[in-house]
PDB file of N, CA and C in Angstrom:
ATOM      1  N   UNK A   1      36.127 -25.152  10.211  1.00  0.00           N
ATOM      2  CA  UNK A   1      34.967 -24.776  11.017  1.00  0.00           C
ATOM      3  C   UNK A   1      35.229 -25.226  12.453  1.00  0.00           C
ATOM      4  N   UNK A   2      35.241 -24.212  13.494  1.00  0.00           N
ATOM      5  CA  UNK A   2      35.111 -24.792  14.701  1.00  0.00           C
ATOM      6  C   UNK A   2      34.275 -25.266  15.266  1.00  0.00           C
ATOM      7  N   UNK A   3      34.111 -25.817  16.866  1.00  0.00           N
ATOM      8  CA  UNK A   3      33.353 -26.239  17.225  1.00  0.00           C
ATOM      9  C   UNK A   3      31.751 -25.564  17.518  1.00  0.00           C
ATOM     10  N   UNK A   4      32.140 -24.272  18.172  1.00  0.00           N
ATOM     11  CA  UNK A   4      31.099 -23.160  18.367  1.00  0.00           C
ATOM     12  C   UNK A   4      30.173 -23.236  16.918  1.00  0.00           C
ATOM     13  N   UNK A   5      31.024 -23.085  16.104  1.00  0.00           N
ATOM     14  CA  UNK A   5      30.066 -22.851  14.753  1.00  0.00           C
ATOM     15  C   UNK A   5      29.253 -23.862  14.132  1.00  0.00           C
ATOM     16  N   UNK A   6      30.104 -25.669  14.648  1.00  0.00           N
ATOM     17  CA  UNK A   6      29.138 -26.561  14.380  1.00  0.00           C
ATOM     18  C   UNK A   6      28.109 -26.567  15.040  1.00  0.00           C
ATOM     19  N   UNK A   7      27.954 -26.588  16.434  1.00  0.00           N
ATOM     20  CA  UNK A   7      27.229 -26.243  16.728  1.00  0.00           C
ATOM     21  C   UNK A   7      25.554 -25.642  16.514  1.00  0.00           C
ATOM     22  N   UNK A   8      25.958 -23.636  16.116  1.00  0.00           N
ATOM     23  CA  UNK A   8      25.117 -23.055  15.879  1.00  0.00           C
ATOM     24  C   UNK A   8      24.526 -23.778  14.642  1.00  0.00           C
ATOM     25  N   UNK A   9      25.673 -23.931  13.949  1.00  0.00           N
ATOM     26  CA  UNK A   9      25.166 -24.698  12.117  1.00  0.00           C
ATOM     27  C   UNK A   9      23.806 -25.736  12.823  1.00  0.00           C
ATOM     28  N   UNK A  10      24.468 -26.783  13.239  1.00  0.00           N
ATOM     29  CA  UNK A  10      23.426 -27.936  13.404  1.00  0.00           C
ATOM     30  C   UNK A  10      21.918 -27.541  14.333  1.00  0.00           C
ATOM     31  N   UNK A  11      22.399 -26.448  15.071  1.00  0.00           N
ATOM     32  CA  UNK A  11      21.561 -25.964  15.670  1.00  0.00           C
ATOM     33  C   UNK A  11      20.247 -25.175  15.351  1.00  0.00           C
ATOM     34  N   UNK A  12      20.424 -24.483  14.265  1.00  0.00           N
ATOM     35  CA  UNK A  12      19.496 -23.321  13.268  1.00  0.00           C
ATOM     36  C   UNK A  12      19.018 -24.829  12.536  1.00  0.00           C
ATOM     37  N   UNK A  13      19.770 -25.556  12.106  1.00  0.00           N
ATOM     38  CA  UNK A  13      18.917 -26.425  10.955  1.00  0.00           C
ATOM     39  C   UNK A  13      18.476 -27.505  11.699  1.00  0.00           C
ATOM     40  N   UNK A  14      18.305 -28.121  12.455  1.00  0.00           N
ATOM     41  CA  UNK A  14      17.428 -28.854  13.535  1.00  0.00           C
ATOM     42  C   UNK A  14      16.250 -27.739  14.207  1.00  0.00           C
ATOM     43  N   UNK A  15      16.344 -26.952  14.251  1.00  0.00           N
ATOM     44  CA  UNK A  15      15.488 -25.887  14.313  1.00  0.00           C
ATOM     45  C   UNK A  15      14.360 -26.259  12.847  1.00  0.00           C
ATOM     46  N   UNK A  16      15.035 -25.773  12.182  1.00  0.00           N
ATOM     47  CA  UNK A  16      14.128 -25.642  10.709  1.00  0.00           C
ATOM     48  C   UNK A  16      13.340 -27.071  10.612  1.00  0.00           C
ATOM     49  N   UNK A  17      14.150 -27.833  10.244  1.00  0.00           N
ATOM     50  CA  UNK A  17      13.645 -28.928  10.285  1.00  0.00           C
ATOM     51  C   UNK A  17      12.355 -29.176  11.527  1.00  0.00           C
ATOM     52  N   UNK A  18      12.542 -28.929  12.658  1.00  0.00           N
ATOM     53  CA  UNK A  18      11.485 -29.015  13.776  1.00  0.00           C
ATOM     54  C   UNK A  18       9.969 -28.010  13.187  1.00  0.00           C
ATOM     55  N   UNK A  19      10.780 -26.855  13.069  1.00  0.00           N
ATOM     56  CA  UNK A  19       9.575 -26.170  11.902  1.00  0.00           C
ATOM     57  C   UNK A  19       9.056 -26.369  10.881  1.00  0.00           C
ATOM     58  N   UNK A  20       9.491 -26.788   9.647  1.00  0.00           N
ATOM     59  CA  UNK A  20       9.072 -27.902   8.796  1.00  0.00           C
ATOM     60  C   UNK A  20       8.000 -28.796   9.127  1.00  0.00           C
ATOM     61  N   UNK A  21       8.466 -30.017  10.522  1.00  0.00           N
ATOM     62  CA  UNK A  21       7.357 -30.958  10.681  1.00  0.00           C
ATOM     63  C   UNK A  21       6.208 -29.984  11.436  1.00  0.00           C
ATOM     64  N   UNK A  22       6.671 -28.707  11.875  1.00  0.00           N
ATOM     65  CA  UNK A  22       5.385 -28.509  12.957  1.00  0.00           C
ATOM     66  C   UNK A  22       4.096 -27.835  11.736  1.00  0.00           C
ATOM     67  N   UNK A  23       4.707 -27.707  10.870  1.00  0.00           N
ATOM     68  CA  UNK A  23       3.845 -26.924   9.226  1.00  0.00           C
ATOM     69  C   UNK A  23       3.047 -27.974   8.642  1.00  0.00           C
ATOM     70  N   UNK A  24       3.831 -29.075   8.458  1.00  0.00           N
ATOM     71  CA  UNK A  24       3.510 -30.790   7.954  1.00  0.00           C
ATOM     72  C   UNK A  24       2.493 -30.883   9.109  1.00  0.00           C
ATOM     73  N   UNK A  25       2.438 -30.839  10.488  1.00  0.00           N
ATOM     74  CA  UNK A  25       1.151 -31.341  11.399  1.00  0.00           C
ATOM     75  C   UNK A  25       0.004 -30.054  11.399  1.00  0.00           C
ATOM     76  N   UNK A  26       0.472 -28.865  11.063  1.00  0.00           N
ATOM     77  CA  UNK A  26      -0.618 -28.228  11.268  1.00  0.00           C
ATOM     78  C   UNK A  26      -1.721 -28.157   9.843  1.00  0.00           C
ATOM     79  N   UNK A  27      -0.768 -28.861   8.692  1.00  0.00           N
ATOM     80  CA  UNK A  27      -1.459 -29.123   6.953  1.00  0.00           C
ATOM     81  C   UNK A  27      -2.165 -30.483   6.946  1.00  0.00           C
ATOM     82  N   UNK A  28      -1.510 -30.791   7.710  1.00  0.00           N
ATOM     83  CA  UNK A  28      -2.189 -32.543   8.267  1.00  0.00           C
ATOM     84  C   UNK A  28      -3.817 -32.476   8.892  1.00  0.00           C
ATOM     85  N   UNK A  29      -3.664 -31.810   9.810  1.00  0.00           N
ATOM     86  CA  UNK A  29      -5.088 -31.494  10.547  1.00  0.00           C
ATOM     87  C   UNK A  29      -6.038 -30.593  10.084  1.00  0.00           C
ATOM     88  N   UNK A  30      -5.693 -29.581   9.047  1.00  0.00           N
ATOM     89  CA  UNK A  30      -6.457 -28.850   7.923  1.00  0.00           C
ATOM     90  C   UNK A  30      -6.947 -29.784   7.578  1.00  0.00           C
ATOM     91  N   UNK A  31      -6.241 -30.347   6.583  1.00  0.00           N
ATOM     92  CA  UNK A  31      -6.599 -31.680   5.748  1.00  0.00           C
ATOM     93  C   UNK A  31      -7.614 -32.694   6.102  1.00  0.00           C
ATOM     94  N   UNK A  32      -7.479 -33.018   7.411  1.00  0.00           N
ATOM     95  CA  UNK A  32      -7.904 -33.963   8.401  1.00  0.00           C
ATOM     96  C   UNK A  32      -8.091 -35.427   7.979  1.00  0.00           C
ATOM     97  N   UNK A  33      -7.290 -35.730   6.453  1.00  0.00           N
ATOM     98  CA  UNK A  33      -7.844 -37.400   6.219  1.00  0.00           C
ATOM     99  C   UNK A  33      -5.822 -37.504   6.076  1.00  0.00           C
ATOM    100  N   UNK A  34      -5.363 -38.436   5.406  1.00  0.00           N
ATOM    101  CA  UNK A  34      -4.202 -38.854   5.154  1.00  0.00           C
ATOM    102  C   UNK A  34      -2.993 -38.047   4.271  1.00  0.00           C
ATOM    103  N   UNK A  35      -2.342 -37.452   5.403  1.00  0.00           N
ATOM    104  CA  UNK A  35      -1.171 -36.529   4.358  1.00  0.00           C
ATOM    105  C   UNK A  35       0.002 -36.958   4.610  1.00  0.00           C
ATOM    106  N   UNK A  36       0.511 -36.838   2.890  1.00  0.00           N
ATOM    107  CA  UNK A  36       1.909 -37.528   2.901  1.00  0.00           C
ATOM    108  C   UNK A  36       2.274 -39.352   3.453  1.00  0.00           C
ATOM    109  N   UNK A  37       1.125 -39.711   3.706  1.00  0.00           N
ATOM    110  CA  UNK A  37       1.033 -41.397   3.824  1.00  0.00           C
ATOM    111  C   UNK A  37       1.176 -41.377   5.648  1.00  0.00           C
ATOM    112  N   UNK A  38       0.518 -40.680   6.194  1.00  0.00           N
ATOM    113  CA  UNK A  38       0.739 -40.350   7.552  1.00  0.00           C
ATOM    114  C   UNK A  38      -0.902 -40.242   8.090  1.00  0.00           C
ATOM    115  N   UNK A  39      -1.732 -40.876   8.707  1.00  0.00           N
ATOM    116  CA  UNK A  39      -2.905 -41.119   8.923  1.00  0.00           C
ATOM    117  C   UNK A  39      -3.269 -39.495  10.511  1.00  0.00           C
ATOM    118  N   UNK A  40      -2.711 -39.839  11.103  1.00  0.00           N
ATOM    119  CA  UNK A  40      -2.743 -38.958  12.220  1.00  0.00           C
ATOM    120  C   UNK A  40      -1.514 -37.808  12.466  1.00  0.00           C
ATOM    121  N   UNK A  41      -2.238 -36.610  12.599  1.00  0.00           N
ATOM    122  CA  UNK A  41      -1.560 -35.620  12.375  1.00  0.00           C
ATOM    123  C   UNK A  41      -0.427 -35.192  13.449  1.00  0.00           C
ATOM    124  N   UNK A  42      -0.885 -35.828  14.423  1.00  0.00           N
ATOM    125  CA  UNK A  42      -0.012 -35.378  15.969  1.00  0.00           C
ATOM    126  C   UNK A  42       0.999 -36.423  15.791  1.00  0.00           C
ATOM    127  N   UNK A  43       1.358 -37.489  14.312  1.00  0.00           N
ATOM    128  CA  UNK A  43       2.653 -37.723  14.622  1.00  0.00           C
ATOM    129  C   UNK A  43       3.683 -36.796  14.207  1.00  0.00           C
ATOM    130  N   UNK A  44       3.449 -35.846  13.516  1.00  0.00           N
ATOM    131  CA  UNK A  44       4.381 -34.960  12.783  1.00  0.00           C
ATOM    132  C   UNK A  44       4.840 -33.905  14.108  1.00  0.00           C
ATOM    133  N   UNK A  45       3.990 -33.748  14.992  1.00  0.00           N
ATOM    134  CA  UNK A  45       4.370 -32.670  16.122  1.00  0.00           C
ATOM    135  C   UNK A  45       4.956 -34.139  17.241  1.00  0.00           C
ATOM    136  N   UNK A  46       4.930 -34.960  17.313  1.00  0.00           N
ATOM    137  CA  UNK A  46       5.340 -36.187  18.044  1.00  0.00           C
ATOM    138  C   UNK A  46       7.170 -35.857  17.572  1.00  0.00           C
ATOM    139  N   UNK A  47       7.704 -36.125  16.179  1.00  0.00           N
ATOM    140  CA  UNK A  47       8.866 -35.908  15.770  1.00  0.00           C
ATOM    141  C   UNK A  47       9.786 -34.750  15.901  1.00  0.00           C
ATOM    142  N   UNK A  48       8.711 -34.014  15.666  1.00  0.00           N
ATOM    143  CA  UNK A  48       9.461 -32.031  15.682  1.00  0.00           C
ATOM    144  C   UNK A  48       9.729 -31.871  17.155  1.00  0.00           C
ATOM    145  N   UNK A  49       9.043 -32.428  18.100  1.00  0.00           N
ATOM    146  CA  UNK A  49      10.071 -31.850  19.710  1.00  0.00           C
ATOM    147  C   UNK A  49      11.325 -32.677  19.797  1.00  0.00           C
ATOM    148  N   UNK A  50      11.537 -33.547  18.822  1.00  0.00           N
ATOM    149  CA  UNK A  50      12.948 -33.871  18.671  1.00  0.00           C
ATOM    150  C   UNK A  50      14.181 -32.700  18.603  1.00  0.00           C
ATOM    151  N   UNK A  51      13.678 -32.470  17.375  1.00  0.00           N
ATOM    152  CA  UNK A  51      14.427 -31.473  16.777  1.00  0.00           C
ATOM    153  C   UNK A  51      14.328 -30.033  17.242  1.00  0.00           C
ATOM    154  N   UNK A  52      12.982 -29.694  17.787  1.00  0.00           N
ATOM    155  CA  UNK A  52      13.092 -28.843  18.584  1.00  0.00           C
ATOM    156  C   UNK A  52      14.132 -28.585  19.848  1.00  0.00           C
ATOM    157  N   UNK A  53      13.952 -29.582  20.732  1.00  0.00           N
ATOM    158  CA  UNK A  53      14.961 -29.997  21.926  1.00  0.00           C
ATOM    159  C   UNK A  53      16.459 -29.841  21.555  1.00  0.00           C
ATOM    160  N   UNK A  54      16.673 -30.522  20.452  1.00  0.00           N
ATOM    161  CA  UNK A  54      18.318 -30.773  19.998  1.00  0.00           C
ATOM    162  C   UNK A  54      18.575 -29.422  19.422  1.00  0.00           C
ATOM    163  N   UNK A  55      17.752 -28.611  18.856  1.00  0.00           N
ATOM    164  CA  UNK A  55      18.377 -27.218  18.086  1.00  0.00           C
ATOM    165  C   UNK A  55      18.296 -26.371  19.404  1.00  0.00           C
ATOM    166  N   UNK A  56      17.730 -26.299  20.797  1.00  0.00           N
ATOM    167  CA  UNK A  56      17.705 -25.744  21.564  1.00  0.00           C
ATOM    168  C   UNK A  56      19.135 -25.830  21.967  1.00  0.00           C
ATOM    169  N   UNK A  57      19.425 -27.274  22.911  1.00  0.00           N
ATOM    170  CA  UNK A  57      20.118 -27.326  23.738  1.00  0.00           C
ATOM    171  C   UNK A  57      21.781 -27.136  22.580  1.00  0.00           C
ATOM    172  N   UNK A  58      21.872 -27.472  21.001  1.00  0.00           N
ATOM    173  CA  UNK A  58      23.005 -26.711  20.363  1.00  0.00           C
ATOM    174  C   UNK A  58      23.211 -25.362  20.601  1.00  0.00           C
ATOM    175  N   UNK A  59      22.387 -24.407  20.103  1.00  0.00           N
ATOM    176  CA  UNK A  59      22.303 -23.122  20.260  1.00  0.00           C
ATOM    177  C   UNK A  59      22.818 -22.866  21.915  1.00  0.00           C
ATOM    178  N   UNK A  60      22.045 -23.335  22.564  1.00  0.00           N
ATOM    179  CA  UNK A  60      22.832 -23.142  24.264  1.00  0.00           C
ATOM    180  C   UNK A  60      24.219 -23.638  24.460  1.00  0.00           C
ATOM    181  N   UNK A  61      24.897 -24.992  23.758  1.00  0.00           N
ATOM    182  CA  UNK A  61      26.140 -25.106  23.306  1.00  0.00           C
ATOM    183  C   UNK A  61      26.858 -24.168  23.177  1.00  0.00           C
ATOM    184  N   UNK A  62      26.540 -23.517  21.704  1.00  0.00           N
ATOM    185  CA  UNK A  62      26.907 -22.212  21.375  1.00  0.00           C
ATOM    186  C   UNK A  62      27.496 -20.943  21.989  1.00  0.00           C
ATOM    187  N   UNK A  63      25.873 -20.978  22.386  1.00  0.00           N
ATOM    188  CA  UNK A  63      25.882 -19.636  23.457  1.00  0.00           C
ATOM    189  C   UNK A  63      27.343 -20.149  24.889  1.00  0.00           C
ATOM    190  N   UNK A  64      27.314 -20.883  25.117  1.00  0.00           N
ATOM    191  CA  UNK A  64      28.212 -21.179  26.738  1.00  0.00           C
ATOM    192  C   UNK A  64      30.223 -21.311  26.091  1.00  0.00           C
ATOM    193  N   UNK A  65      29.945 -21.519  24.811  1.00  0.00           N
ATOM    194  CA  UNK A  65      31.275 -21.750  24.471  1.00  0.00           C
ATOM    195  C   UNK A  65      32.091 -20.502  24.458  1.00  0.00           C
ATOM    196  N   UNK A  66      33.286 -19.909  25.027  1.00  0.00           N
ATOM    197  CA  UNK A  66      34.258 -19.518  25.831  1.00  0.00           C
ATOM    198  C   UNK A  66      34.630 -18.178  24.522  1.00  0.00           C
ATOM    199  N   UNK A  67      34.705 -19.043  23.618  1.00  0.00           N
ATOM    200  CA  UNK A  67      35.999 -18.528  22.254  1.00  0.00           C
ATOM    201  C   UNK A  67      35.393 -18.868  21.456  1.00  0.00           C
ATOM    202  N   UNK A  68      34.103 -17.596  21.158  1.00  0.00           N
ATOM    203  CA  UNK A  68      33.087 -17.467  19.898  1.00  0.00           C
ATOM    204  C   UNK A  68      33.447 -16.509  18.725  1.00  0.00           C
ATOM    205  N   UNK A  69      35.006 -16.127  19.105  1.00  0.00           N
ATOM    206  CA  UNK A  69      35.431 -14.856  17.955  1.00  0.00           C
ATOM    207  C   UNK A  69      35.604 -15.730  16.637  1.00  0.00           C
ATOM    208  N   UNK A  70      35.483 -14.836  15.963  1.00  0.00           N
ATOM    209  CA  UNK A  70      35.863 -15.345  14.116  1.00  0.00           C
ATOM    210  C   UNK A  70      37.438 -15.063  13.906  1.00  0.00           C
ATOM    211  N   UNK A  71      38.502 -15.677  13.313  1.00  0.00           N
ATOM    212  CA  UNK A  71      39.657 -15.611  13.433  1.00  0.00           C
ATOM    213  C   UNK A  71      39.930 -14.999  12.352  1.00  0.00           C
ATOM    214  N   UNK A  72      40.265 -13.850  11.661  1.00  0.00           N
ATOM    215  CA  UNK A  72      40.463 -13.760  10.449  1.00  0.00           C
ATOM    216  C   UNK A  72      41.764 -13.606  10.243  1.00  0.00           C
TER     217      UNK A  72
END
């Protein structure tokens, strides 16, 4: 696996994951008492611009790298 492709890889699934918690804060505040052992719901969207940020700036990795062909 090259680099370009680690990249996108880590990039789509730091993505997901960021989506994941932003689902977890918006089931949290439905809920509005204690989900998943987590009292306040805006910590779950507190975590996901982590992962949001980092699957961004991979994917832009991606995108800027030179020699994105597949070698077959």
């Amino acid at each position: 696996m090259k680099l370009p492709d680690l990249f996108r890889t880590i990039g789509i699934i730091s993505g997901l994951a960021g989506l994941v918690l932003m689902i977890l804060g918006v089931i949290g505040f439905l809920i509005g008492d204690e989900f998943l052992t987590v009292r306040n719901f805006y910590n779950w969207f507190w975590v996901a611009n982590s992962f949001f940020f980092l699957g961004v700036f991979l994917i832009l990795a991606y995108m800027s790298c030179p020699n994105k062909k597949k070698e077959e």
